[in-house]
Protein backbone atom coordinates (compact mmCIF):
# COMPACT_ATOMS: atom_id res chain seq x y z
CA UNK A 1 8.59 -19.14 11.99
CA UNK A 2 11.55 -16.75 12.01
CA UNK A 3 11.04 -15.48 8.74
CA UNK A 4 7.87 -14.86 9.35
CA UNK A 5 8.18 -12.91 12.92
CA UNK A 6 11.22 -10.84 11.61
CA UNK A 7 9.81 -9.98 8.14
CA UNK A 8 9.87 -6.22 8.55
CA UNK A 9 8.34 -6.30 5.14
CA UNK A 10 6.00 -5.72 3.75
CA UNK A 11 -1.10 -1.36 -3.32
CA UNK A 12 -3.89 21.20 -3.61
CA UNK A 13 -5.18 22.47 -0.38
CA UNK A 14 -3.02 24.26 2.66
CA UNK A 15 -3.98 21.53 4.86
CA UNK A 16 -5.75 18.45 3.56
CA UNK A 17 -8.57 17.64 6.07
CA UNK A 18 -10.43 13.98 5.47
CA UNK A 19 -14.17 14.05 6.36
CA UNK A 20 -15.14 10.99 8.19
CA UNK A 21 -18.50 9.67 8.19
CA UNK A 22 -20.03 5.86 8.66
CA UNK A 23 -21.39 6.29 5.34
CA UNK A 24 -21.53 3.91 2.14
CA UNK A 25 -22.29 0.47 3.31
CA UNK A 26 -25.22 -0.87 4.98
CA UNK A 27 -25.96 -1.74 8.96
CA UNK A 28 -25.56 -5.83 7.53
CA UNK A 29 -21.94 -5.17 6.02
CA UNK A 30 -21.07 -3.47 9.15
CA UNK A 31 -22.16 -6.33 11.60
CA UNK A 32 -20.63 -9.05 9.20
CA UNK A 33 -17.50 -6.83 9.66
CA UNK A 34 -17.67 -6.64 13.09
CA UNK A 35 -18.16 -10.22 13.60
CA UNK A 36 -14.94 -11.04 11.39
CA UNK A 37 -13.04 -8.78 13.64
CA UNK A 38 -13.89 -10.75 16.66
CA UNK A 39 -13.60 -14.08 14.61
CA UNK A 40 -10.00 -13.23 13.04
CA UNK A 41 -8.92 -12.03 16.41
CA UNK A 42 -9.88 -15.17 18.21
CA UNK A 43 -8.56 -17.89 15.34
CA UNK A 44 -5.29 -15.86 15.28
CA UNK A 45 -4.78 -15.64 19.31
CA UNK A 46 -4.56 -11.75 18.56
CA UNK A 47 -5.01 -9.80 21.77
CA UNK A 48 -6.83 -7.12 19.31
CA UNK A 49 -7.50 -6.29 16.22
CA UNK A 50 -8.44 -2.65 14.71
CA UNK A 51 -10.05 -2.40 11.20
CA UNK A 52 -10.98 0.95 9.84
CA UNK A 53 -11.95 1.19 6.00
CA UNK A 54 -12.17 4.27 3.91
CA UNK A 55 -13.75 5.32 0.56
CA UNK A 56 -11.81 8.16 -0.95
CA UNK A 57 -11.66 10.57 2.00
CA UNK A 58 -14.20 9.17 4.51
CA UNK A 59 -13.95 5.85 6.55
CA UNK A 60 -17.27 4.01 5.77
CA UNK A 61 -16.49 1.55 8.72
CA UNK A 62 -14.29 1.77 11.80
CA UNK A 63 -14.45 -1.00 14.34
CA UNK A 64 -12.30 -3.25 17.20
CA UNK A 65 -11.89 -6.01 19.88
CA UNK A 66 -9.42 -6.98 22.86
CA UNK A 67 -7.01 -5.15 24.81
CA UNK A 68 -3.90 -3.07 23.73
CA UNK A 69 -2.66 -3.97 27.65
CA UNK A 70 -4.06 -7.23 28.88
CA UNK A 71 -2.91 -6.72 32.29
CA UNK A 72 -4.30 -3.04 32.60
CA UNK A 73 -7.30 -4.27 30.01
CA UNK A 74 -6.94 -1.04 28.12
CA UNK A 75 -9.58 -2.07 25.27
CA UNK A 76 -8.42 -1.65 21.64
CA UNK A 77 -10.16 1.81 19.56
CA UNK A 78 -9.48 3.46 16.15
CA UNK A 79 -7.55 6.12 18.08
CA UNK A 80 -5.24 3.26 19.65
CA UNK A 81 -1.26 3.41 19.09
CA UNK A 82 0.51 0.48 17.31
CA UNK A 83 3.77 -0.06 16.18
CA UNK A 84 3.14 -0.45 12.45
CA UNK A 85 6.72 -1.46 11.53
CA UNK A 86 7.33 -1.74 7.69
CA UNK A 87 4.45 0.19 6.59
CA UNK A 88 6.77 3.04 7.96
CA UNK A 89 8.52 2.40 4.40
CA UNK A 90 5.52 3.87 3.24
CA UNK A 91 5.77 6.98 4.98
CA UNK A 92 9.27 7.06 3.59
CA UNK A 93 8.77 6.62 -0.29
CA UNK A 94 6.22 9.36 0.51
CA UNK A 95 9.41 11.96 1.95
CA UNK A 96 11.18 10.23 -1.22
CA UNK A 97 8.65 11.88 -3.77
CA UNK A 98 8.05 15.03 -2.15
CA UNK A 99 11.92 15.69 -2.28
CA UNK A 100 11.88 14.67 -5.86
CA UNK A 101 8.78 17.20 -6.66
CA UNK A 102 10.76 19.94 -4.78
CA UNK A 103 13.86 19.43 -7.28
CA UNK A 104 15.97 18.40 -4.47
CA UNK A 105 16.91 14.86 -5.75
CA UNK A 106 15.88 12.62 -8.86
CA UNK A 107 15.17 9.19 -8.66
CA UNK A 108 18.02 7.96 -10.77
CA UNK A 109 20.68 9.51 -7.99
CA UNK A 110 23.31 7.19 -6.69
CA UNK A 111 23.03 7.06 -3.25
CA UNK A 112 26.75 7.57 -3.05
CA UNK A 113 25.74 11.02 -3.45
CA UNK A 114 24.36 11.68 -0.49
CA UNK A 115 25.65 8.44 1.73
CA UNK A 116 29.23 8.46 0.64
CA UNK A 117 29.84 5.36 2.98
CA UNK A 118 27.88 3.11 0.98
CA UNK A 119 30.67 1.28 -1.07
CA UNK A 120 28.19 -0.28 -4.22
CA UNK A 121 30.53 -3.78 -3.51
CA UNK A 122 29.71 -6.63 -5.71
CA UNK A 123 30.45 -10.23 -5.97
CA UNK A 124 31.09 -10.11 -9.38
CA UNK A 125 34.46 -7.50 -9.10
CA UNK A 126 33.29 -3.88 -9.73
CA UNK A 127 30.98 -1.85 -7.88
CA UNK A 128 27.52 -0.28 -8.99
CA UNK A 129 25.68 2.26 -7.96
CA UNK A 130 22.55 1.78 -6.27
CA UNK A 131 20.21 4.54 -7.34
CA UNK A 132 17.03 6.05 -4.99
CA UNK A 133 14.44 4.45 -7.18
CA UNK A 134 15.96 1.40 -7.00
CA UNK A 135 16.32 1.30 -2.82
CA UNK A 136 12.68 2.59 -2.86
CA UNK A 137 11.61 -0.48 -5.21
CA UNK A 138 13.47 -3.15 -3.74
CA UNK A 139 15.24 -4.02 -7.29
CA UNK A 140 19.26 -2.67 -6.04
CA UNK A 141 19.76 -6.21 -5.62
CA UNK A 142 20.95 -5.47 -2.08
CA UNK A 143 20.23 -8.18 1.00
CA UNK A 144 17.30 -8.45 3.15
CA UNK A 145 19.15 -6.93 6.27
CA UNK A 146 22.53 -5.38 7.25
CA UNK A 147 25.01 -7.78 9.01
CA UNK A 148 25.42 -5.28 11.32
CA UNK A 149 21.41 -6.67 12.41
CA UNK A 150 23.47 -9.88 13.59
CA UNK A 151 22.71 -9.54 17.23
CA UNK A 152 19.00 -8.20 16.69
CA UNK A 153 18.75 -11.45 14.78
CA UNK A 154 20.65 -13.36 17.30
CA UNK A 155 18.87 -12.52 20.42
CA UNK A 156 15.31 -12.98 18.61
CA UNK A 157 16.85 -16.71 17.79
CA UNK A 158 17.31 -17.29 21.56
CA UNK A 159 14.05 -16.10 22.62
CA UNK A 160 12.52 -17.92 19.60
CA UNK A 161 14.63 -21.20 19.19
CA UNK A 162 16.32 -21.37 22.66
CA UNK A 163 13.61 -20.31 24.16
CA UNK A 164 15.35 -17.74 26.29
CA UNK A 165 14.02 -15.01 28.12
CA UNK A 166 15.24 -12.11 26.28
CA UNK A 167 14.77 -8.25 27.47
CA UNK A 168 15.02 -5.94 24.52
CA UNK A 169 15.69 -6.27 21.03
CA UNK A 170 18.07 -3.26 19.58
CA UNK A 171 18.84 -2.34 15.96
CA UNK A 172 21.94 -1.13 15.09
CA UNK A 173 23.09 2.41 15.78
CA UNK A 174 23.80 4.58 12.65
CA UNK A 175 27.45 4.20 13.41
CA UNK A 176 27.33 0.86 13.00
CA UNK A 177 24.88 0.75 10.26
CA UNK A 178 27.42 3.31 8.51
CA UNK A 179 30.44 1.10 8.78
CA UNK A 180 28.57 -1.83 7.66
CA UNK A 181 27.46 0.34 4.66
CA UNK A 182 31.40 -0.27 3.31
CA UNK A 183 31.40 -4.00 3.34
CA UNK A 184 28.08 -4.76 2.26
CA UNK A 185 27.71 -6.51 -1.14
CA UNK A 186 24.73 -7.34 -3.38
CA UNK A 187 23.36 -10.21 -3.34
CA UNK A 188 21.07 -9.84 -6.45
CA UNK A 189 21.87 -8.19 -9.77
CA UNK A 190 19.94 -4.95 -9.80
CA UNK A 191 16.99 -5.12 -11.63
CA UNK A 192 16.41 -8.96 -11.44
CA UNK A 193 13.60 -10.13 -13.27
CA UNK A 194 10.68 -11.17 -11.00
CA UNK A 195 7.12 -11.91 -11.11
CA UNK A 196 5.10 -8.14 -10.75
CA UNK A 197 4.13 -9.25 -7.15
CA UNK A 198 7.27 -10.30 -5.96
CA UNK A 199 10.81 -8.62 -5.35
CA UNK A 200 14.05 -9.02 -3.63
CA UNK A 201 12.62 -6.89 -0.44
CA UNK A 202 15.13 -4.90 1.75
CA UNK A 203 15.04 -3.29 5.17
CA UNK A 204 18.88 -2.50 4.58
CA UNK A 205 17.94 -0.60 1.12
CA UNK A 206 15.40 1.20 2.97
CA UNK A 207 17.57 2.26 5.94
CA UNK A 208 20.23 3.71 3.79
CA UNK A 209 17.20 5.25 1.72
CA UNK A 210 16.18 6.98 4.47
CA UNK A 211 20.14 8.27 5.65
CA UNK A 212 20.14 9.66 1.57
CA UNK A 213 16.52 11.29 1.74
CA UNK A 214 18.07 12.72 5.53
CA UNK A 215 20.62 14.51 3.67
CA UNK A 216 18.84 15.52 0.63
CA UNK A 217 16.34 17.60 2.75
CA UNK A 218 18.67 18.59 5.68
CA UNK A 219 16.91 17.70 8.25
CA UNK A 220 16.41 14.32 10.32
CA UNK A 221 14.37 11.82 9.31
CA UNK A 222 11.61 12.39 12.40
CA UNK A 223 11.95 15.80 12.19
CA UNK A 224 10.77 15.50 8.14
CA UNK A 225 7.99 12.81 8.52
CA UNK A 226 6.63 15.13 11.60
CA UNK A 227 6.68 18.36 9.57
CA UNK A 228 6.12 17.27 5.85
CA UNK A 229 3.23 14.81 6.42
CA UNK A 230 2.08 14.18 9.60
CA UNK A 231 1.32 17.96 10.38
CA UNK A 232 -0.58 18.63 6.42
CA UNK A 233 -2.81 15.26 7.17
CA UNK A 234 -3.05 15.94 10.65
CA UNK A 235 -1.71 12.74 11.94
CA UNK A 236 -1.25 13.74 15.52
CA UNK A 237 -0.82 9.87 16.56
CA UNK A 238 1.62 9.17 14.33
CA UNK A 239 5.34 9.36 14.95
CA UNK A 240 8.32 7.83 14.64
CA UNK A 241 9.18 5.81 17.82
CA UNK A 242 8.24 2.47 18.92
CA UNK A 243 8.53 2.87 22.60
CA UNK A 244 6.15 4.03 25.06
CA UNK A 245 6.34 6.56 27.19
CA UNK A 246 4.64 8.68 29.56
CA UNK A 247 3.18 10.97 27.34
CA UNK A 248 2.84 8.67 24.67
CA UNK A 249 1.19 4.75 24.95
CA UNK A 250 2.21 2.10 22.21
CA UNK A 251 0.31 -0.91 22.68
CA UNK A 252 2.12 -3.64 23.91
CA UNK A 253 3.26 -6.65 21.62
CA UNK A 254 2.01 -10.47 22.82
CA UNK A 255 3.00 -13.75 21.18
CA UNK A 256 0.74 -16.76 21.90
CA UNK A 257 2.23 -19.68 23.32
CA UNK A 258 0.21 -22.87 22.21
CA UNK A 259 1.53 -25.05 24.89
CA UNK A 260 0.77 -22.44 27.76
CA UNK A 261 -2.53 -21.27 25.63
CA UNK A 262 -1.05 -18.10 27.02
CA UNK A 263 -0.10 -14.76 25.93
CA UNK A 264 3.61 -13.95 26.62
CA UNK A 265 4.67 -10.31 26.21
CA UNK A 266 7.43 -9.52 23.70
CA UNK A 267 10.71 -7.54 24.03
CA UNK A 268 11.17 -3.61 23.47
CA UNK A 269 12.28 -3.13 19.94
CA UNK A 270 14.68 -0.22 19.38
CA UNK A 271 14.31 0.43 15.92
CA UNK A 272 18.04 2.95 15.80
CA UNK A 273 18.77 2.94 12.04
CA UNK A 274 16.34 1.03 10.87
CA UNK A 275 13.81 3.73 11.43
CA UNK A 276 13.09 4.46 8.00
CA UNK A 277 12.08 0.96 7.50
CA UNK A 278 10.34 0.02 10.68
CA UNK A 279 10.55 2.55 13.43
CA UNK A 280 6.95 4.28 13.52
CA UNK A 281 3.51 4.21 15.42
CA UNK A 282 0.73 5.09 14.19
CA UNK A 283 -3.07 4.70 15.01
CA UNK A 284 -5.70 3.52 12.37
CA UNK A 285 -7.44 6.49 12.03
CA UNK A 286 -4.37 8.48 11.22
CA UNK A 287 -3.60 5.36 8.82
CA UNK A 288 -6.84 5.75 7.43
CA UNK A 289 -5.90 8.96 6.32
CA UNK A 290 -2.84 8.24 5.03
CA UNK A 291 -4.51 6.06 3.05
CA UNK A 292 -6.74 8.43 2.03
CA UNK A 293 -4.17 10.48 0.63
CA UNK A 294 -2.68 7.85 -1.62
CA UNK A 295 -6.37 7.76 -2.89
CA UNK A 296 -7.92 11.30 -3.48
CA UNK A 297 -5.94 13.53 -5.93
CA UNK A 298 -6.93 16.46 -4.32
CA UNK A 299 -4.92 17.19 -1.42
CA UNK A 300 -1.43 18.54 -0.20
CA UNK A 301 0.75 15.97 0.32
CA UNK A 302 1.57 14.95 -2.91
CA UNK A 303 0.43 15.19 -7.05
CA UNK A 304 -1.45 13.17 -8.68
CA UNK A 305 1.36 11.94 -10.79
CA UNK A 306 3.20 11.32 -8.35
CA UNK A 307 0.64 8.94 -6.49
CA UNK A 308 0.36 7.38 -9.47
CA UNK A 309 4.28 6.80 -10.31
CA UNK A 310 4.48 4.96 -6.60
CA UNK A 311 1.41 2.64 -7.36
CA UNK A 312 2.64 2.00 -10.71
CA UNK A 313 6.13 1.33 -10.29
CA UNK A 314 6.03 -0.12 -7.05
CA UNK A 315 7.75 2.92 -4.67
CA UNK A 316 6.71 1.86 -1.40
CA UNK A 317 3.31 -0.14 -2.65
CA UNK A 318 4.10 -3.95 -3.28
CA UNK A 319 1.38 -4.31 -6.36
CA UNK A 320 -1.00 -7.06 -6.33
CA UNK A 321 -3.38 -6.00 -8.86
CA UNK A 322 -6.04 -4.71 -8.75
CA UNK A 323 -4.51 -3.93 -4.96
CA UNK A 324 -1.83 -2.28 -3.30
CA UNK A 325 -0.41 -3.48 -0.22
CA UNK A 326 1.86 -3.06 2.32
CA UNK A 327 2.64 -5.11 5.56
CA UNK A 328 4.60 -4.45 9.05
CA UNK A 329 5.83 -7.43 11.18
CA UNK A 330 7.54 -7.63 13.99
CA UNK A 331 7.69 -9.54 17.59
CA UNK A 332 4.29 -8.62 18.74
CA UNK A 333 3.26 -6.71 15.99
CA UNK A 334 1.27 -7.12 12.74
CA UNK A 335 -0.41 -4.54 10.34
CA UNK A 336 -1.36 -4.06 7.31
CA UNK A 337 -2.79 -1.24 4.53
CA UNK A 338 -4.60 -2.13 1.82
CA UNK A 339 -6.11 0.44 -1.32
CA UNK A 340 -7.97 -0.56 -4.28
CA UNK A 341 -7.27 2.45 -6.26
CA UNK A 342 -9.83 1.68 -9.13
CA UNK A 343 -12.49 1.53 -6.50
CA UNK A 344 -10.74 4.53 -4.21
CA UNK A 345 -11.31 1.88 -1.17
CA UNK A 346 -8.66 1.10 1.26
CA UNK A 347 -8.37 -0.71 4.73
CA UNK A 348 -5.55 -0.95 7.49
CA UNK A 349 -5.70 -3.86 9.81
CA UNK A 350 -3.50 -3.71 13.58
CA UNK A 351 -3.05 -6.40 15.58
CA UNK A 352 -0.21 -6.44 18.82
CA UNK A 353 0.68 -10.38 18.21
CA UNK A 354 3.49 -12.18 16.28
CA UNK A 355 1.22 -14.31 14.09
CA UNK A 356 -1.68 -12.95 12.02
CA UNK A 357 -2.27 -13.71 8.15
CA UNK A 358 -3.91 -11.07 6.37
CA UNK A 359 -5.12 -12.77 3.33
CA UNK A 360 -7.94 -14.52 4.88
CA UNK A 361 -9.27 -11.31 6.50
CA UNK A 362 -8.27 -9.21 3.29
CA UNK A 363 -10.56 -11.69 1.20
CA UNK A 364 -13.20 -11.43 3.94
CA UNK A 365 -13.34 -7.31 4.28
CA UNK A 366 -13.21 -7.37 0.22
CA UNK A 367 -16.05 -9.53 -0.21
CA UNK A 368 -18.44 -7.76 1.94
CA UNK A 369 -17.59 -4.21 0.71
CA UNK A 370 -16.14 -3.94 -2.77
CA UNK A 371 -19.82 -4.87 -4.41
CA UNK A 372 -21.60 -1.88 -2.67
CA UNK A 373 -18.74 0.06 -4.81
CA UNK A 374 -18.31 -1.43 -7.96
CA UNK A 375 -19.93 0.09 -10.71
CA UNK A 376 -22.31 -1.54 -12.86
CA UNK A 377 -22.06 -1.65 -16.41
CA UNK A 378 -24.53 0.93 -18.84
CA UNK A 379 -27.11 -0.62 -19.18
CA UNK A 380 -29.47 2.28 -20.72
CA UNK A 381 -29.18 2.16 -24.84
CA UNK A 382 -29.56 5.73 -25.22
CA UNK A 383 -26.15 6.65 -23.40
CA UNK A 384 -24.48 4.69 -26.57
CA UNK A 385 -26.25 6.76 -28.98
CA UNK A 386 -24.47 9.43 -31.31
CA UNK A 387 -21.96 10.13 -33.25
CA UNK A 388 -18.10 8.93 -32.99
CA UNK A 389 -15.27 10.94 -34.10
CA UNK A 390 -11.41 9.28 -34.46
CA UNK A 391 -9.43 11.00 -31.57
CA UNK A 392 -6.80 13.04 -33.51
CA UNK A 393 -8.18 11.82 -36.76
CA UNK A 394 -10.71 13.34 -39.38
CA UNK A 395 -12.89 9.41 -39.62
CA UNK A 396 -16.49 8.99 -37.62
CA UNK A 397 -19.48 6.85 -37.50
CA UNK A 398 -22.66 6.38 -35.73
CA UNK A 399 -24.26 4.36 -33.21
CA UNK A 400 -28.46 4.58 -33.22
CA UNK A 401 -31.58 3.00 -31.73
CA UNK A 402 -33.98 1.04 -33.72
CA UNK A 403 -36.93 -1.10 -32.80
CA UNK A 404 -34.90 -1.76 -29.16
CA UNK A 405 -31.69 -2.60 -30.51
CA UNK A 406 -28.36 -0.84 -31.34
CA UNK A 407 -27.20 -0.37 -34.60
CA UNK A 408 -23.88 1.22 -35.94
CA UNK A 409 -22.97 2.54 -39.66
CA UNK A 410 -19.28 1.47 -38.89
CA UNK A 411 -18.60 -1.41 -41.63
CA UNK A 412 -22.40 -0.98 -42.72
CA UNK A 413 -21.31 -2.93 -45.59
CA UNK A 414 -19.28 -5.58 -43.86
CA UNK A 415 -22.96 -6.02 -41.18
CA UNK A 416 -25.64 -4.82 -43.09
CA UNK A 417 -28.12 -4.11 -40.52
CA UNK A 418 -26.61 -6.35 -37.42
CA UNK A 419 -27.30 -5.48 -34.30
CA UNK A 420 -24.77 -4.56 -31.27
CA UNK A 421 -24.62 -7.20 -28.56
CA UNK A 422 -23.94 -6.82 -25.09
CA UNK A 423 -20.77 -9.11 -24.14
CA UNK A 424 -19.34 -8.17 -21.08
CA UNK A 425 -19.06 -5.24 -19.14
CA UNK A 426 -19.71 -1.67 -21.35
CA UNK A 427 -18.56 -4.18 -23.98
CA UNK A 428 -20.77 -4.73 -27.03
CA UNK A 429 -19.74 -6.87 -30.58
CA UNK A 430 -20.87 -7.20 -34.21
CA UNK A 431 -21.03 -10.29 -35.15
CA UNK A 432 -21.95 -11.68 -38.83
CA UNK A 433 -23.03 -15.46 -40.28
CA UNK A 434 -19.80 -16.58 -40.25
CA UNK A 435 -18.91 -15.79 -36.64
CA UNK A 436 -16.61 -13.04 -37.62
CA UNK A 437 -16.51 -10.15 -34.73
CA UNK A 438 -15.74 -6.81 -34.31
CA UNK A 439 -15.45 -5.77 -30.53
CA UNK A 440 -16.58 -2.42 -29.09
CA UNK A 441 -14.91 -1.21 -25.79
CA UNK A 442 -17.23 1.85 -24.49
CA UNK A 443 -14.50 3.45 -21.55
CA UNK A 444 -17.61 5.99 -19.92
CA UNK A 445 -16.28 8.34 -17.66
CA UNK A 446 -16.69 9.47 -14.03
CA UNK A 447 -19.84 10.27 -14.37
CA UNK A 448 -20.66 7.47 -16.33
CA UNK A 449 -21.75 9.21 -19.40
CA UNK A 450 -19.35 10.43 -21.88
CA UNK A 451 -17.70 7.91 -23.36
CA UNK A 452 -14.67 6.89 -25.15
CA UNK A 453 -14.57 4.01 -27.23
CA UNK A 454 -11.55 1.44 -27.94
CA UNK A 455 -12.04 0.05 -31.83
CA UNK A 456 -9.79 -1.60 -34.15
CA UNK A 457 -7.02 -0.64 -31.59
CA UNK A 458 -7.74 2.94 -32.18
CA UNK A 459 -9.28 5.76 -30.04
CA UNK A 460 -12.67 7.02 -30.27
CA UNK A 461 -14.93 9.62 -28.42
CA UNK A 462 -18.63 10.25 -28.46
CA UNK A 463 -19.41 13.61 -29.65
């Protein structure tokens, strides 16, 4: 229970501006998605839930139930404030590749560099660096949390296990974080060898991430997420801060209490220096976004090598092919984003309660809407007709039509007159008496026409 409550964890324009239409999936998709809102909400004892999914730069579907104030009854919208916790990480391997694009740090750095305090102890005798790429990846080998998090850890065990009433949960100042930085020692070697979905995952490595990414740019943490991407996407209800005020409402965190069959309101949480790793709000339409962003190439916040690097390698995105994910918990809080970047669809998920699992609702939302954007394979002969030429070679061959069927005069001798079948997806084979194959690949392009062609593990392209 207390690992899963104190997680923290967890796929060029002057100003890039999203259009947003309830386009793309039909009026049934839409109420199946509203009823699983209202169905997740109630067998998770969520106060609300907010979904809002997006194709490229548009959300498709934007829906919500419940209250973000049960006493007040403020209902739940896309434009509600959450805390969103660890998906703040995201926000910060964002500042982390923007700095590197402006020449103003590489991702091999050691940290030391710019957070001299940070020691690089081991258990093993000498110390190691700890380089940017590796914080932003979770493979530094460093622990889950900083001991100086013992008495935010402490006080969530009395609420929790002692069952004491408890009125604020604080994270460490920086001056204590700092200290701490000197006696900390790694708990993993760096680089351990893990499963692709799984890693040694560390709020510490992403606080002192964001103290290094502070000094590379010169400016404070807020003042850089405010500025460098919450101003070009337009996020204006997005911040960092996870405290209400008058000017600006959170929504306020509940955990269910079986026994009562109540809804008992959490503590403050003072994120401090653990800000770059949990300390933002956001709503899901800015999320959406966001998203958005990490989806569509054509926009200012960053390239599209860059997007790529972080979904690739991991910086930020935990990968879970073919999806990208990352999640946010906290006392009272849940969230979620979610892209499919083959597909260029994406959802975020809020909820202000301790206990929600995603995977049920992921597998839900992904069932309904992925088919309406999945592409079907080419089924039309004639787009497979012509000529193929050896990319950066001088060999080609032909594909042709005859009496319905494909034909090819590649190993003419080898098939004399055998006819290309369909196995798979954009996939076709040659097969002779013997049941001896040679496999086509057909890779067709955006606009599903010209295509390329993987054969005998070398690249082709249709003339």
């Amino acid at each position: 229970m207390r690992k899963l409550l104190f997680n923290l964890v967890l796929l060029s324009t002057a100003v890039y501006q999203p259009s947003y239409a309830q386009t793309g999936i039909s009026d049934s998709i839409r109420q199946q998605l509203e009823i699983g809102i209202t169905g997740f909400k109630e067998r998770y004892h969520a106060p609300s839930v907010v979904l809002a999914v997006v194709h490229r730069d548009s959300i498709i579907f934007s829906g919500s139930d419940g209250f973000t104030d049960l006493d007040q009854k403020i209902p739940a919208t896309i434009d509600s404030k959450y805390q969103i916790q660890s998906v703040s990480k995201m926000f910060t391997a964002t500042m982390l590749m923007q700095l590197r694009e402006k020449g103003m740090l590489q991702l091999d750095d050691d940290v030391r560099k710019y957070v001299p305090e940070y020691a690089g102890l081991t258990f093993d005798g000498p110390t190691e660096a700890a380089s940017l790429l590796e914080l932003a990846t979770h493979t530094s080998g460093l622990p889950r949390n900083s001991p100086s998090e013992f008495n935010l850890f402490r006080n969530a065990e009395k609420l929790l296990v002692e069952q004491k009433e408890v009125a604020t949960l604080h994270s460490s100042d920086k001056a204590s974080f700092l200290n701490a930085l000197g006696k900390i020692k790694k708990e993993y070697p760096a680089f351990d060898y893990l499963p692709t979905d799984q890693r040694h995952y560390s709020n510490l490595g992403y606080s002192l991430l964001g103290l290094a990414l502070e000094k590379a740019a010169k400016t404070s943490y807020e003042n850089y997420i405010k500025s460098a991407i919450c101003e070009p996407l337009r996020l204006s209800n997005t911040g960092v801060a996870t405290l209400s005020s008058k000017e600006n409402t959170i929504a306020i965190g509940y955990r269910y209490a079986a026994t009562q069959q109540a809804f008992i309101r959490t503590p403050e949480f003072h994120a401090n220096a653990m800000a770059p790793a949990s300390g933002m709000y956001a709503t899901a339409r800015d999320l959406a976004k966001f998203i958005s962003a990490h989806l569509t190439y054509n926009n200012s916040l960053l390239s599209a090598r860059s997007i790529r690097m972080m979904q690739s390698f991991g910086i930020g995105w935990q990968r879970d092919y073919p999806y990208l994910r990352h999640e946010g918990a906290m006392l009272g809080f849940r969230c979620e984003i979610v892209i499919h970047p083959k597909l260029e669809i994406g959802w975020v998920i809020l909820t202000n309660t301790s206990d929600f699992e995603f995977n049920r609702f992921d597998a839900y939302i992904a069932k309904l809407v992925l088919p309406a954007f999945t592409e079907a394979p080419i089924t039309d002969l004639a787009q497979y007709i012509g000529n193929y030429s050896l990319v950066g070679g001088a060999a080609s061959f032909r594909i042709y039509q005859e009496d319905g069927k494909l034909y090819t005069t590649y190993l003419a001798d080898r098939f004399p007159h055998t006819a290309l079948q369909f196995s798979g997806s954009n996939t076709m084979v040659l097969t002779d008496q013997t049941g001896r194959s040679v496999r086509f690949e057909f890779i067709p392009d955006k606009k599903r026409k010209t295509l390329l062609l993987n054969l005998n593990q070398l690249l082709w392209k249709k003339d």
